[in-house]
PDB file of N, CA and C in Angstrom:
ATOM      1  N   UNK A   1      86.221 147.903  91.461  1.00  0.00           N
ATOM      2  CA  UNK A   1      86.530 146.518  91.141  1.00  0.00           C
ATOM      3  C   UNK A   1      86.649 146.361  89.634  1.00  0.00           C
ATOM      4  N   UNK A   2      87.930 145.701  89.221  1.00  0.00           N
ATOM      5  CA  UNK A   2      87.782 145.638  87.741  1.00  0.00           C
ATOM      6  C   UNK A   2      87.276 144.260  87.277  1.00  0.00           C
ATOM      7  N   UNK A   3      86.186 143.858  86.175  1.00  0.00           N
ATOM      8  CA  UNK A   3      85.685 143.281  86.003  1.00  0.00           C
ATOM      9  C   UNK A   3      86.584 141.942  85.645  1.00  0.00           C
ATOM     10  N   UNK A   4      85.998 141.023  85.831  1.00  0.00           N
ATOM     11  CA  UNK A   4      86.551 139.694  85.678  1.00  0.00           C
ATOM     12  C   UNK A   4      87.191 139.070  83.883  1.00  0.00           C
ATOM     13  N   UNK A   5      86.317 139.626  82.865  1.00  0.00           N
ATOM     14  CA  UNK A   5      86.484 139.948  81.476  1.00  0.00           C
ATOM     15  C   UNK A   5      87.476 140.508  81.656  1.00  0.00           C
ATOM     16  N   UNK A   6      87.867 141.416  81.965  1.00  0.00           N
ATOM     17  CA  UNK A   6      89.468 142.371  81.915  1.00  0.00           C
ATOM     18  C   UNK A   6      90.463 141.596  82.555  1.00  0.00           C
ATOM     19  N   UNK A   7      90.292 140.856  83.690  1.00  0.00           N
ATOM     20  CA  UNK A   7      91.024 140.050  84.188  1.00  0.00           C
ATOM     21  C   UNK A   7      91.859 138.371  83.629  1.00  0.00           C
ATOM     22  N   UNK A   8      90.971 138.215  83.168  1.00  0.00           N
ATOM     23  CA  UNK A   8      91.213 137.164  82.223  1.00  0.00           C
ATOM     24  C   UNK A   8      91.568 137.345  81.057  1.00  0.00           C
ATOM     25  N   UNK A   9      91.700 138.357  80.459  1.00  0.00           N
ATOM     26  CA  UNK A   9      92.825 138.844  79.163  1.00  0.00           C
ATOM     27  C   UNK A   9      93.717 139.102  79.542  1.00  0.00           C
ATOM     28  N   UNK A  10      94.375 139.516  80.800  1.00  0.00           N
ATOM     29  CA  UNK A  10      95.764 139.820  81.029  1.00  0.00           C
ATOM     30  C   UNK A  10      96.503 138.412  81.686  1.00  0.00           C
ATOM     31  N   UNK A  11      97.914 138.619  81.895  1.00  0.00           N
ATOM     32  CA  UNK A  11      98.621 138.008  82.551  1.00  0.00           C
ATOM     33  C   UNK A  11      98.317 137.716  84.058  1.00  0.00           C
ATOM     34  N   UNK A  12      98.931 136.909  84.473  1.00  0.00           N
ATOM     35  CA  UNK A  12      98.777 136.520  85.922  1.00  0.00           C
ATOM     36  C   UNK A  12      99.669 138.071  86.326  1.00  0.00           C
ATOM     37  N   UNK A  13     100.772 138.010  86.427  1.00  0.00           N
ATOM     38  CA  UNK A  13     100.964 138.772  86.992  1.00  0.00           C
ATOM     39  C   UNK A  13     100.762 140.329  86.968  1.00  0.00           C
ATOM     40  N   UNK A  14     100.159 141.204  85.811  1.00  0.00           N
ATOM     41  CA  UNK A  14      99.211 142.028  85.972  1.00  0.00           C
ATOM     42  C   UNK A  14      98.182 142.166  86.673  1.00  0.00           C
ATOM     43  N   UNK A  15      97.357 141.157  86.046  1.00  0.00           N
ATOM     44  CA  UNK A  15      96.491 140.608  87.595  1.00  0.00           C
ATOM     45  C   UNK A  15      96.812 140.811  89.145  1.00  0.00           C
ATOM     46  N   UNK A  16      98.113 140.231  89.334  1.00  0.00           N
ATOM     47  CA  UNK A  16      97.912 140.550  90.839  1.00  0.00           C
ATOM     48  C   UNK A  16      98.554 141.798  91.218  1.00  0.00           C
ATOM     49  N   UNK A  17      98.951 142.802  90.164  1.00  0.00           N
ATOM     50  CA  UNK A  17      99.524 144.241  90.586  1.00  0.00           C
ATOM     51  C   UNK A  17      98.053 144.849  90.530  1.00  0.00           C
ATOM     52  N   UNK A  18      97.016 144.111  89.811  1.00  0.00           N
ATOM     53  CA  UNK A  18      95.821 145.420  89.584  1.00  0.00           C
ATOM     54  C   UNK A  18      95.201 144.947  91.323  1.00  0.00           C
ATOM     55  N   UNK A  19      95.128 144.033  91.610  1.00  0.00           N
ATOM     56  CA  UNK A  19      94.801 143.211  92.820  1.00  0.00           C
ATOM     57  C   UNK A  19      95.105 144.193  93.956  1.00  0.00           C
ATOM     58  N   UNK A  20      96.353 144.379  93.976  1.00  0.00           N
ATOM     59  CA  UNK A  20      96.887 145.218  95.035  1.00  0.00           C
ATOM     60  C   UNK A  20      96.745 146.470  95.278  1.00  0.00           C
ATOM     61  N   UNK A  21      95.418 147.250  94.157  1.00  0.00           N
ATOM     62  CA  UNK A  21      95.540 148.722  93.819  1.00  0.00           C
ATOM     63  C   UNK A  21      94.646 148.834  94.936  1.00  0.00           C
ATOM     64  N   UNK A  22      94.490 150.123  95.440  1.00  0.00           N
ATOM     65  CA  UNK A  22      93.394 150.432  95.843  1.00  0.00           C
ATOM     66  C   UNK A  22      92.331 150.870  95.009  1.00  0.00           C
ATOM     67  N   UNK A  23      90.862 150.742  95.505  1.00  0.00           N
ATOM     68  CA  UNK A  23      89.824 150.720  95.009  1.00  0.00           C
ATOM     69  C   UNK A  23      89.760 152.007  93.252  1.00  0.00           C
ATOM     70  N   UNK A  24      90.058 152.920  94.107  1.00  0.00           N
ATOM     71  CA  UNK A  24      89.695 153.730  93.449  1.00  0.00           C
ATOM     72  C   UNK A  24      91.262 154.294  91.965  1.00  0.00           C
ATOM     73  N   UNK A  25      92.371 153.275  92.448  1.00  0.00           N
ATOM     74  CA  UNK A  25      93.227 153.538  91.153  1.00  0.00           C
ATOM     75  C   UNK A  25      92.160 152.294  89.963  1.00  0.00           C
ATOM     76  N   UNK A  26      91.924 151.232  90.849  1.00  0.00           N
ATOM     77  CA  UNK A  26      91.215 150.026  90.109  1.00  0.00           C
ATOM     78  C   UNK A  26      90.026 150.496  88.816  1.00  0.00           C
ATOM     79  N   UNK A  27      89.287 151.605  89.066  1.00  0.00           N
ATOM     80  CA  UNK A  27      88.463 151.824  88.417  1.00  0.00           C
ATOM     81  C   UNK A  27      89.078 152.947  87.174  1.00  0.00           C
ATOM     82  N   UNK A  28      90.071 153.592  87.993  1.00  0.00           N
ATOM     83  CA  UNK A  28      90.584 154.396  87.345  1.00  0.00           C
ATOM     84  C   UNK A  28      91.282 153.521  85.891  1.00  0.00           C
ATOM     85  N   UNK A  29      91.803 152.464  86.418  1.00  0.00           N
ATOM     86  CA  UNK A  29      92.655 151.455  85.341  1.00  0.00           C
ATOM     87  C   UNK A  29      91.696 151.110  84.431  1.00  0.00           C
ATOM     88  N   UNK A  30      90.459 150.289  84.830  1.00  0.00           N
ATOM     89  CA  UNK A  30      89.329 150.147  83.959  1.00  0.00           C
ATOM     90  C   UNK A  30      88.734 151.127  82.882  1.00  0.00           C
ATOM     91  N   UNK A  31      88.619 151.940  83.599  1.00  0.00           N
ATOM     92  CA  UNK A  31      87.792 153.100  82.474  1.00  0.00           C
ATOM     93  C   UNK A  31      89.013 153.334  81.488  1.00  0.00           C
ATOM     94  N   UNK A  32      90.618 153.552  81.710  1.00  0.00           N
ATOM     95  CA  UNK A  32      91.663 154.030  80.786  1.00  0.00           C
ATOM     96  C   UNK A  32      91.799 152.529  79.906  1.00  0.00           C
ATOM     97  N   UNK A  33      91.312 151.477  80.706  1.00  0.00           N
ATOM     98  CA  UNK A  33      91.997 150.412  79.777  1.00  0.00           C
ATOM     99  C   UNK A  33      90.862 149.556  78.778  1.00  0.00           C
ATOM    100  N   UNK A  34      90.060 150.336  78.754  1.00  0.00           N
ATOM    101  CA  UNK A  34      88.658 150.093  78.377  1.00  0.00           C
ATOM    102  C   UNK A  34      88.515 150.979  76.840  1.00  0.00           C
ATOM    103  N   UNK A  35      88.672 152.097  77.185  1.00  0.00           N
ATOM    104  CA  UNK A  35      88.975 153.016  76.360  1.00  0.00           C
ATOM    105  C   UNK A  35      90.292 152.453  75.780  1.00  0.00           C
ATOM    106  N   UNK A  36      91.492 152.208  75.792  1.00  0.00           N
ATOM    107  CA  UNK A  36      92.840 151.894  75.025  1.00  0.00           C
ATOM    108  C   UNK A  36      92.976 150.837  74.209  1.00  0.00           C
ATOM    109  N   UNK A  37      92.152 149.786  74.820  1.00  0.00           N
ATOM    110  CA  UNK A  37      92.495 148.334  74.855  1.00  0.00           C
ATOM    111  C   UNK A  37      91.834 148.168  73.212  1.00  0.00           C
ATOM    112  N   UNK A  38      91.866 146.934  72.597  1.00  0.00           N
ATOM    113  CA  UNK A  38      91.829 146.747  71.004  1.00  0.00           C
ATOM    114  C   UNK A  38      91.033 145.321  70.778  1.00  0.00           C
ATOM    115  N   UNK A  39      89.914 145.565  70.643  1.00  0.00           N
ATOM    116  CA  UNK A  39      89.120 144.629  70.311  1.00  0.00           C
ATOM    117  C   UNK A  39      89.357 143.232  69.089  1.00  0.00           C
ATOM    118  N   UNK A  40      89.805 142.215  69.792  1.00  0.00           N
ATOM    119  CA  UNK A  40      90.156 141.053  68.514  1.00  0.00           C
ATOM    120  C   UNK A  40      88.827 140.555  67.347  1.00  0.00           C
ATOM    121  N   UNK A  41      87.781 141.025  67.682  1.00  0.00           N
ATOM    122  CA  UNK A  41      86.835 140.839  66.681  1.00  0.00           C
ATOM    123  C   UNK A  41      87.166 141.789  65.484  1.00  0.00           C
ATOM    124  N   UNK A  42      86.579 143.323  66.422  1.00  0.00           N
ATOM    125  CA  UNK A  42      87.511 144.479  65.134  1.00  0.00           C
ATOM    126  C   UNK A  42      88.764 144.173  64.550  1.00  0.00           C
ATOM    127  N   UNK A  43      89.507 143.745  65.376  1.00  0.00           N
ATOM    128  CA  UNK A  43      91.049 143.844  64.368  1.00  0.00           C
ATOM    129  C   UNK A  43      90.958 142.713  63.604  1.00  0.00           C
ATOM    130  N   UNK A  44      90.292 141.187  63.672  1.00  0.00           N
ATOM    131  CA  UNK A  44      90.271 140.209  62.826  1.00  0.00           C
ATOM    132  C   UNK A  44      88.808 140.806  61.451  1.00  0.00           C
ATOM    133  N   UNK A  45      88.217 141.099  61.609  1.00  0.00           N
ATOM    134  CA  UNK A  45      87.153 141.583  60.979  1.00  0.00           C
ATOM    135  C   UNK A  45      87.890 143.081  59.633  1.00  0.00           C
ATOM    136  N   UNK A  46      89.167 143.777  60.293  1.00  0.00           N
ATOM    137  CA  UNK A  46      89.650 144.658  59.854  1.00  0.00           C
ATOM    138  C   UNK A  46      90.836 144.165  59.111  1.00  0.00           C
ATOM    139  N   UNK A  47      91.398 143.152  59.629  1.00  0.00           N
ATOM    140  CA  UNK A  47      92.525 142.504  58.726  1.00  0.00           C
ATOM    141  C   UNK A  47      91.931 141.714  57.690  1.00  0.00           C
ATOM    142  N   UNK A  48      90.741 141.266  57.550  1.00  0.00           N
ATOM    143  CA  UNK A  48      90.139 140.678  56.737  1.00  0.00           C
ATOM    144  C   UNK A  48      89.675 141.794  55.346  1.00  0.00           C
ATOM    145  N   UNK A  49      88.897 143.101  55.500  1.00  0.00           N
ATOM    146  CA  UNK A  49      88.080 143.601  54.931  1.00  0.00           C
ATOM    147  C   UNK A  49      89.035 145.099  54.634  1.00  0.00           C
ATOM    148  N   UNK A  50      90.099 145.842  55.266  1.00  0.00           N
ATOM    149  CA  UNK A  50      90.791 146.947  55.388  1.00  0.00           C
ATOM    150  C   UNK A  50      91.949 146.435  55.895  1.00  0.00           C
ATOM    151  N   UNK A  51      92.880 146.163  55.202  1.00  0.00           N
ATOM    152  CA  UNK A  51      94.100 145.423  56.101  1.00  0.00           C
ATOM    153  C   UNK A  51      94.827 146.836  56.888  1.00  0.00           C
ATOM    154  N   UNK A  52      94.373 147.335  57.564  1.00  0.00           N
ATOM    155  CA  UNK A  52      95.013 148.584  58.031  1.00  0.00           C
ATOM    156  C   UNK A  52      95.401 148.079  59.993  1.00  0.00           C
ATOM    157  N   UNK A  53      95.293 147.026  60.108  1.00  0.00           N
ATOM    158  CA  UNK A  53      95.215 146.535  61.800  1.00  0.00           C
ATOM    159  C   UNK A  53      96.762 146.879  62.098  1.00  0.00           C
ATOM    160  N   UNK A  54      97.891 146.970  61.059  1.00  0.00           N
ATOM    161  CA  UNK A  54      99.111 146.759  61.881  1.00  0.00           C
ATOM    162  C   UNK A  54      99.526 148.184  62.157  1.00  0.00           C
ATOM    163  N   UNK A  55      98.613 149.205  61.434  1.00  0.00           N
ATOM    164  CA  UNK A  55      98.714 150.818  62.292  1.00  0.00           C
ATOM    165  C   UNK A  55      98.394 150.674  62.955  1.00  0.00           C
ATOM    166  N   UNK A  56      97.017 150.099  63.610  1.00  0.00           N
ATOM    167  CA  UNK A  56      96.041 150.555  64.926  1.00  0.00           C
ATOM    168  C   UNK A  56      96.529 150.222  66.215  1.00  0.00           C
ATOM    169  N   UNK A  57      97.384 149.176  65.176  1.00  0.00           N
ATOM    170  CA  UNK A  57      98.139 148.379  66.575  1.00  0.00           C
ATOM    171  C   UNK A  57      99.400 148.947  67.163  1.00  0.00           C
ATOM    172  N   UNK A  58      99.749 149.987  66.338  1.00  0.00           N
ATOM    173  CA  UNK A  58     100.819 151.032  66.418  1.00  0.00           C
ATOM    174  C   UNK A  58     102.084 150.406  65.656  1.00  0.00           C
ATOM    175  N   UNK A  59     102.201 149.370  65.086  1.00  0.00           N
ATOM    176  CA  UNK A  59     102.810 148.821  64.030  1.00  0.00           C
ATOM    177  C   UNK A  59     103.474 149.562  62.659  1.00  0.00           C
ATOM    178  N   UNK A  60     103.807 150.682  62.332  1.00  0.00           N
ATOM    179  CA  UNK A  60     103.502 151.762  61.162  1.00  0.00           C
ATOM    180  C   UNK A  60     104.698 151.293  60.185  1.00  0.00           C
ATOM    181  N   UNK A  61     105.680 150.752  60.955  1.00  0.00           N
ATOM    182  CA  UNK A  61     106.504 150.768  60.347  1.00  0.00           C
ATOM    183  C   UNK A  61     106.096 149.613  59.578  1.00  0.00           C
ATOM    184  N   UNK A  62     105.805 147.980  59.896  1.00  0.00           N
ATOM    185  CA  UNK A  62     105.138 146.998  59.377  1.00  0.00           C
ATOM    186  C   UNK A  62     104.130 147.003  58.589  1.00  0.00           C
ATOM    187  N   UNK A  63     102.896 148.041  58.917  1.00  0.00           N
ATOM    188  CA  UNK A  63     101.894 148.504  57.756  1.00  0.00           C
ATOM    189  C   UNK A  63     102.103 149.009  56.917  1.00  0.00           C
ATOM    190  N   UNK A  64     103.139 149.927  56.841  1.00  0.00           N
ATOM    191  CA  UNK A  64     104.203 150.157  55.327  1.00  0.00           C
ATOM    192  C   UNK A  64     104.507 149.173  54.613  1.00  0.00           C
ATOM    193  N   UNK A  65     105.254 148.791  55.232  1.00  0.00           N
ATOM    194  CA  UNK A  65     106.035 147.298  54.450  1.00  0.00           C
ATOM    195  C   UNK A  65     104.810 146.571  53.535  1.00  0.00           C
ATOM    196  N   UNK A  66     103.414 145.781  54.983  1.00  0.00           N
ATOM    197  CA  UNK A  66     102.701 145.338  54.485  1.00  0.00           C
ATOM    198  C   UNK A  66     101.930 145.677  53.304  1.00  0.00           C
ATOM    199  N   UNK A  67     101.865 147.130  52.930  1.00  0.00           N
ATOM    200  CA  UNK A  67     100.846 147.525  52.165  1.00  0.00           C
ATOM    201  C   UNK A  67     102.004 148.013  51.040  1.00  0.00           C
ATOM    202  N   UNK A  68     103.392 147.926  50.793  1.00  0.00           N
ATOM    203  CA  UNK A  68     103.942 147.997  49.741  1.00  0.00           C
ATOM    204  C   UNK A  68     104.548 146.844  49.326  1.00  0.00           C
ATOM    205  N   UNK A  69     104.327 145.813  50.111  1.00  0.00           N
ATOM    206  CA  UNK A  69     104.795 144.321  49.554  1.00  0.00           C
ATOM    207  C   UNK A  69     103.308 143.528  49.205  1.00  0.00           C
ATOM    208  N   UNK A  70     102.043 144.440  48.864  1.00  0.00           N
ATOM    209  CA  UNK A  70     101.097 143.679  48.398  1.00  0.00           C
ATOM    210  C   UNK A  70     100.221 143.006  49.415  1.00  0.00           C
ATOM    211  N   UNK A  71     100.672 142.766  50.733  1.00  0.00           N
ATOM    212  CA  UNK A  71     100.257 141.696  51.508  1.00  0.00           C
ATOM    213  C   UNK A  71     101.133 140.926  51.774  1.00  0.00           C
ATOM    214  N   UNK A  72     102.501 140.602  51.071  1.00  0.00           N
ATOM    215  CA  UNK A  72     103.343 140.249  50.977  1.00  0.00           C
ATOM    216  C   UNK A  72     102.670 139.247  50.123  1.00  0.00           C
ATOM    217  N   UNK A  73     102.163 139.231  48.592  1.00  0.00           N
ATOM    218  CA  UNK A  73     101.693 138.796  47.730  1.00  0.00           C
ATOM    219  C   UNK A  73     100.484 138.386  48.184  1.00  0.00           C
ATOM    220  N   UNK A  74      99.733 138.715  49.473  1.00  0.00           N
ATOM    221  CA  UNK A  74      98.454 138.061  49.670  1.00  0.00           C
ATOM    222  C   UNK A  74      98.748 136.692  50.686  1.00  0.00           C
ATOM    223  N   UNK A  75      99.777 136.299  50.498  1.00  0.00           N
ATOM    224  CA  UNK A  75     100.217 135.296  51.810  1.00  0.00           C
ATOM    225  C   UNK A  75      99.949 135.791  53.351  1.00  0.00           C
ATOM    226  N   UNK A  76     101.008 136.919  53.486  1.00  0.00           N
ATOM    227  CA  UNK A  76     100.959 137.671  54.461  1.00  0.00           C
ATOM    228  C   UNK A  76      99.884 138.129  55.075  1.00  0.00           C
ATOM    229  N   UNK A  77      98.896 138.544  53.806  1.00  0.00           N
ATOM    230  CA  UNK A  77      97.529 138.866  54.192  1.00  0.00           C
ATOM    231  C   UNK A  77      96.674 138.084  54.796  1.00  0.00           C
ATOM    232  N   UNK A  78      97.101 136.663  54.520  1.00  0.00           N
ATOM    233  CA  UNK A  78      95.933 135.693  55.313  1.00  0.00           C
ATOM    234  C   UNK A  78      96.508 135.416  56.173  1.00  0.00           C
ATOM    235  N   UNK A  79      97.721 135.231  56.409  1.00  0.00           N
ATOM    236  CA  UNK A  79      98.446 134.877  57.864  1.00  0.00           C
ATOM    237  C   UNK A  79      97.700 135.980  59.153  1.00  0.00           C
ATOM    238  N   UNK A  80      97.842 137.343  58.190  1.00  0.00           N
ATOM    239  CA  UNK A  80      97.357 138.474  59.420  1.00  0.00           C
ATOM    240  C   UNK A  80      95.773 138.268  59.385  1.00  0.00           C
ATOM    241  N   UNK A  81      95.089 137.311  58.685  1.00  0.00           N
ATOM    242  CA  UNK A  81      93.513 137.351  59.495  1.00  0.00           C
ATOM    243  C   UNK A  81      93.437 136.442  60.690  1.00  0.00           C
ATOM    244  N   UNK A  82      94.223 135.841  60.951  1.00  0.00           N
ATOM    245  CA  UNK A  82      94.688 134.881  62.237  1.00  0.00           C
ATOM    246  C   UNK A  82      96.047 135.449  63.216  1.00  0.00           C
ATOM    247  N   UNK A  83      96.919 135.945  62.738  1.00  0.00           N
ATOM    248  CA  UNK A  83      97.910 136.476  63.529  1.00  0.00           C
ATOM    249  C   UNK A  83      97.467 137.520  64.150  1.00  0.00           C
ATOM    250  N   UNK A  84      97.033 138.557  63.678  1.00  0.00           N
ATOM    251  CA  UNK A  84      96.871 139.865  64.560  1.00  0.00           C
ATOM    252  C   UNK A  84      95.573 139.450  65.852  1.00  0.00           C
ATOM    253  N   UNK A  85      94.648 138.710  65.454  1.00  0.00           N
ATOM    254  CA  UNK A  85      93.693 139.300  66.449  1.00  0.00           C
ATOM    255  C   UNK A  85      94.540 137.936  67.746  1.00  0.00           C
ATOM    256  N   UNK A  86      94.792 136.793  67.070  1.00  0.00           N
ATOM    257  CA  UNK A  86      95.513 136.023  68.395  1.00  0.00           C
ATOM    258  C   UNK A  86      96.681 136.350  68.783  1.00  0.00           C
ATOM    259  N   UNK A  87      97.590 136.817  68.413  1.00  0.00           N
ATOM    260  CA  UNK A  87      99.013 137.458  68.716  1.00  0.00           C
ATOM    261  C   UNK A  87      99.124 138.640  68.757  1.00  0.00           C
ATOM    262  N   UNK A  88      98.707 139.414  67.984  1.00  0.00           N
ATOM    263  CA  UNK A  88      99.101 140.974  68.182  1.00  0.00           C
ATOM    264  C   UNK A  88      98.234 141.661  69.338  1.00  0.00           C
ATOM    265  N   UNK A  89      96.659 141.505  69.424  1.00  0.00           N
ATOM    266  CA  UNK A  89      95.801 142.058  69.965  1.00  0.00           C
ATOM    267  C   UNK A  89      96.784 141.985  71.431  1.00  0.00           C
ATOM    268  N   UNK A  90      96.633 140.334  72.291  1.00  0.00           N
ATOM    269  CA  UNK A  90      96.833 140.085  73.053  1.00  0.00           C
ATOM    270  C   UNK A  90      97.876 140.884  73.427  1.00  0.00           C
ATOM    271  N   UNK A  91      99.373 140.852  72.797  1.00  0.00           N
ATOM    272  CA  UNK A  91     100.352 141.436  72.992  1.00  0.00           C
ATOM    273  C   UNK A  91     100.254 143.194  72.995  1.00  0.00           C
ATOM    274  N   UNK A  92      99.409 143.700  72.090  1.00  0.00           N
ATOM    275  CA  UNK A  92      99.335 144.981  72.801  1.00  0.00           C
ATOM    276  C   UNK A  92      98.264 145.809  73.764  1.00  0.00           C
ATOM    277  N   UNK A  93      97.370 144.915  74.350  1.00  0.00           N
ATOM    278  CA  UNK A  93      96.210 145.010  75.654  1.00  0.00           C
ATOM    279  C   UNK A  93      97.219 144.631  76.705  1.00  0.00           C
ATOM    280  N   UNK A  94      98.335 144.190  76.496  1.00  0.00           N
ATOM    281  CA  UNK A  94      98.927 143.626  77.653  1.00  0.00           C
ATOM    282  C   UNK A  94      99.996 144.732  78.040  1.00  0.00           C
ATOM    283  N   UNK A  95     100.435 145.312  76.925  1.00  0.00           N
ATOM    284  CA  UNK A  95     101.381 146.628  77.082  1.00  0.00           C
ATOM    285  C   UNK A  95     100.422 147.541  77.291  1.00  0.00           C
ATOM    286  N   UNK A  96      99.232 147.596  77.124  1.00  0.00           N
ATOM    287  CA  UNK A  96      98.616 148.840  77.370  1.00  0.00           C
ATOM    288  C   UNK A  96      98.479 148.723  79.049  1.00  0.00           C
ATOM    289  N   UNK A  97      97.856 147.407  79.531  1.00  0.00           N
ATOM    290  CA  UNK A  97      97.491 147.667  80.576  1.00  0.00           C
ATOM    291  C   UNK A  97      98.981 147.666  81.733  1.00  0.00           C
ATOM    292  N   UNK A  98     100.400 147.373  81.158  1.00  0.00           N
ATOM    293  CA  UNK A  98     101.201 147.256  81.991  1.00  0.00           C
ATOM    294  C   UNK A  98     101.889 149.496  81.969  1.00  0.00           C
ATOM    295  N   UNK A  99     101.424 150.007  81.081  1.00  0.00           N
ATOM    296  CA  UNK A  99     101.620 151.384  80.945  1.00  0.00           C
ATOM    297  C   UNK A  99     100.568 151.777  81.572  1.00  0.00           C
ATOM    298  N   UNK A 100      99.227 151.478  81.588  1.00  0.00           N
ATOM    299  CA  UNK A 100      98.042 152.211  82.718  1.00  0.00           C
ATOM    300  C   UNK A 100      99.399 151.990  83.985  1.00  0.00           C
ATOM    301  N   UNK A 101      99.599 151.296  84.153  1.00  0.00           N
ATOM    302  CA  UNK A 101      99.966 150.808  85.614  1.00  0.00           C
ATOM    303  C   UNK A 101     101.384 151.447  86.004  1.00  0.00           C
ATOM    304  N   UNK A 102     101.997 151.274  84.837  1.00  0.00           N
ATOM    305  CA  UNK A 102     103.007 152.187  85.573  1.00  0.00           C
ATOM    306  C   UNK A 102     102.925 153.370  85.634  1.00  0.00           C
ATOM    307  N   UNK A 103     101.965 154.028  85.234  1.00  0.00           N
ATOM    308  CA  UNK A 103     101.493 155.617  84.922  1.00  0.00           C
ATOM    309  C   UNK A 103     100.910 155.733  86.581  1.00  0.00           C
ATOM    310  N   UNK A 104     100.313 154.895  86.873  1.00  0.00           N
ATOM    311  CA  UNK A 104      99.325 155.136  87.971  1.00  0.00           C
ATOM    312  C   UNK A 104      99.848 154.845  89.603  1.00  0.00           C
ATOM    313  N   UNK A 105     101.252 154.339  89.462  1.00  0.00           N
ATOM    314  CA  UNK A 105     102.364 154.131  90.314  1.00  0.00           C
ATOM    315  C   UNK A 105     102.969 155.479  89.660  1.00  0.00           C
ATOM    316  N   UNK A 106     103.782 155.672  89.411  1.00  0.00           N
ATOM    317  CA  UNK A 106     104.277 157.143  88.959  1.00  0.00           C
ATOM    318  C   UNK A 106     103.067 158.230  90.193  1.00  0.00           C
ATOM    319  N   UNK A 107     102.023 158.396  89.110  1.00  0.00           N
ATOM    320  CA  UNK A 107     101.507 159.209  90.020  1.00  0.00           C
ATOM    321  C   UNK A 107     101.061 159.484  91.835  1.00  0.00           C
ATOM    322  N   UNK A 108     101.417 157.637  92.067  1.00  0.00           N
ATOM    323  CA  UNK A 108     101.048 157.722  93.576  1.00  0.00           C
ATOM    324  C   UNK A 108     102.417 157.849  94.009  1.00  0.00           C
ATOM    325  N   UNK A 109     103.575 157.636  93.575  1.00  0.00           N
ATOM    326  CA  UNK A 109     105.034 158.169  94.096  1.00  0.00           C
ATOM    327  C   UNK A 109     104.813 159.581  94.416  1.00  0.00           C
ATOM    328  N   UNK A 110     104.508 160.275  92.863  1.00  0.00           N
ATOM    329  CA  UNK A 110     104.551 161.550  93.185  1.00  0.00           C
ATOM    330  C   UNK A 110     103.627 162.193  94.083  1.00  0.00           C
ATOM    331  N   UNK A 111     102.594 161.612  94.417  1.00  0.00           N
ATOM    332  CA  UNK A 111     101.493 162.063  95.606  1.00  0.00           C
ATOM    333  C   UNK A 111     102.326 161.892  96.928  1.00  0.00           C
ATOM    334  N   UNK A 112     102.829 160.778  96.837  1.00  0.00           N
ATOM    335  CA  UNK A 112     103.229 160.500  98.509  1.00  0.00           C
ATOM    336  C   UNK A 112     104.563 161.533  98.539  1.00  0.00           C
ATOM    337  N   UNK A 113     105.139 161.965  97.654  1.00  0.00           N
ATOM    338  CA  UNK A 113     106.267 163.213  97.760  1.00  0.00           C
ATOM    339  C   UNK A 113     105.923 164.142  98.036  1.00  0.00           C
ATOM    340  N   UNK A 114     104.877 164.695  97.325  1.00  0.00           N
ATOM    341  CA  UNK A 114     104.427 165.858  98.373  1.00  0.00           C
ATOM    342  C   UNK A 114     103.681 165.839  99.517  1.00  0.00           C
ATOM    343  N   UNK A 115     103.761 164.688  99.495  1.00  0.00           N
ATOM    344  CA  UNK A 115     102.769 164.472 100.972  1.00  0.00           C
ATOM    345  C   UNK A 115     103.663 164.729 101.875  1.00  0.00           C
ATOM    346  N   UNK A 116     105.383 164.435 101.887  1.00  0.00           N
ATOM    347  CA  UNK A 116     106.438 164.243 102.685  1.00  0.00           C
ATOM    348  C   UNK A 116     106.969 165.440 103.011  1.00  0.00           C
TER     349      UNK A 116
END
């Protein structure tokens, strides 16, 4: 069963694909998305003190930019102590957990093929 905290950070309709898993992909999703997923305290706490959040977030090309335009004079910089952990976080826990999922469909295709 994946916990209700995990459930309520994603989309509705993630939600009801994790709904439909059986038990044991469910836990499997948890433990991978537990481990992947990106904490909005850390990343607001990190855009504040190490502006390095728009790598972690897999952003590299933007953390370039950001860190050779200054912050984009320090503007940019305070925008990202509020943008990343409410917009970015969300947006990439939500790609993470829609890649657990298609990883974990993938693999039950390929189970039921050799099953055939």
């Amino acid at each position: 069963m994946v916990s209700n905290q995990i459930l309520d950070e994603l989309p509705s309709s993630i939600r009801q694909t994790i709904n439909s898993l059986p038990e044991y992909q469910k836990s499997t999703f948890e433990e991978d998305y537990l481990r992947k997923r990106k904490s909005k305290a850390l990343i607001a706490v990190l855009s504040i003190l190490f502006p390095i959040q728009l790598f972690l977030l897999g952003r590299t090309g933007l953390g370039i930019a950001f860190i050779l335009t200054g912050g984009g004079l320090y503007v940019w910089w305070i925008i990202e102590w509020f943008y990343s952990p409410l917009i970015r976080v969300p947006a990439y826990n939500e790609s993470v957990a829609r890649e657990l999922l298609r990883d974990i469909h993938a693999a039950q295709s390929i189970q039921s093929f050799k099953a055939s």
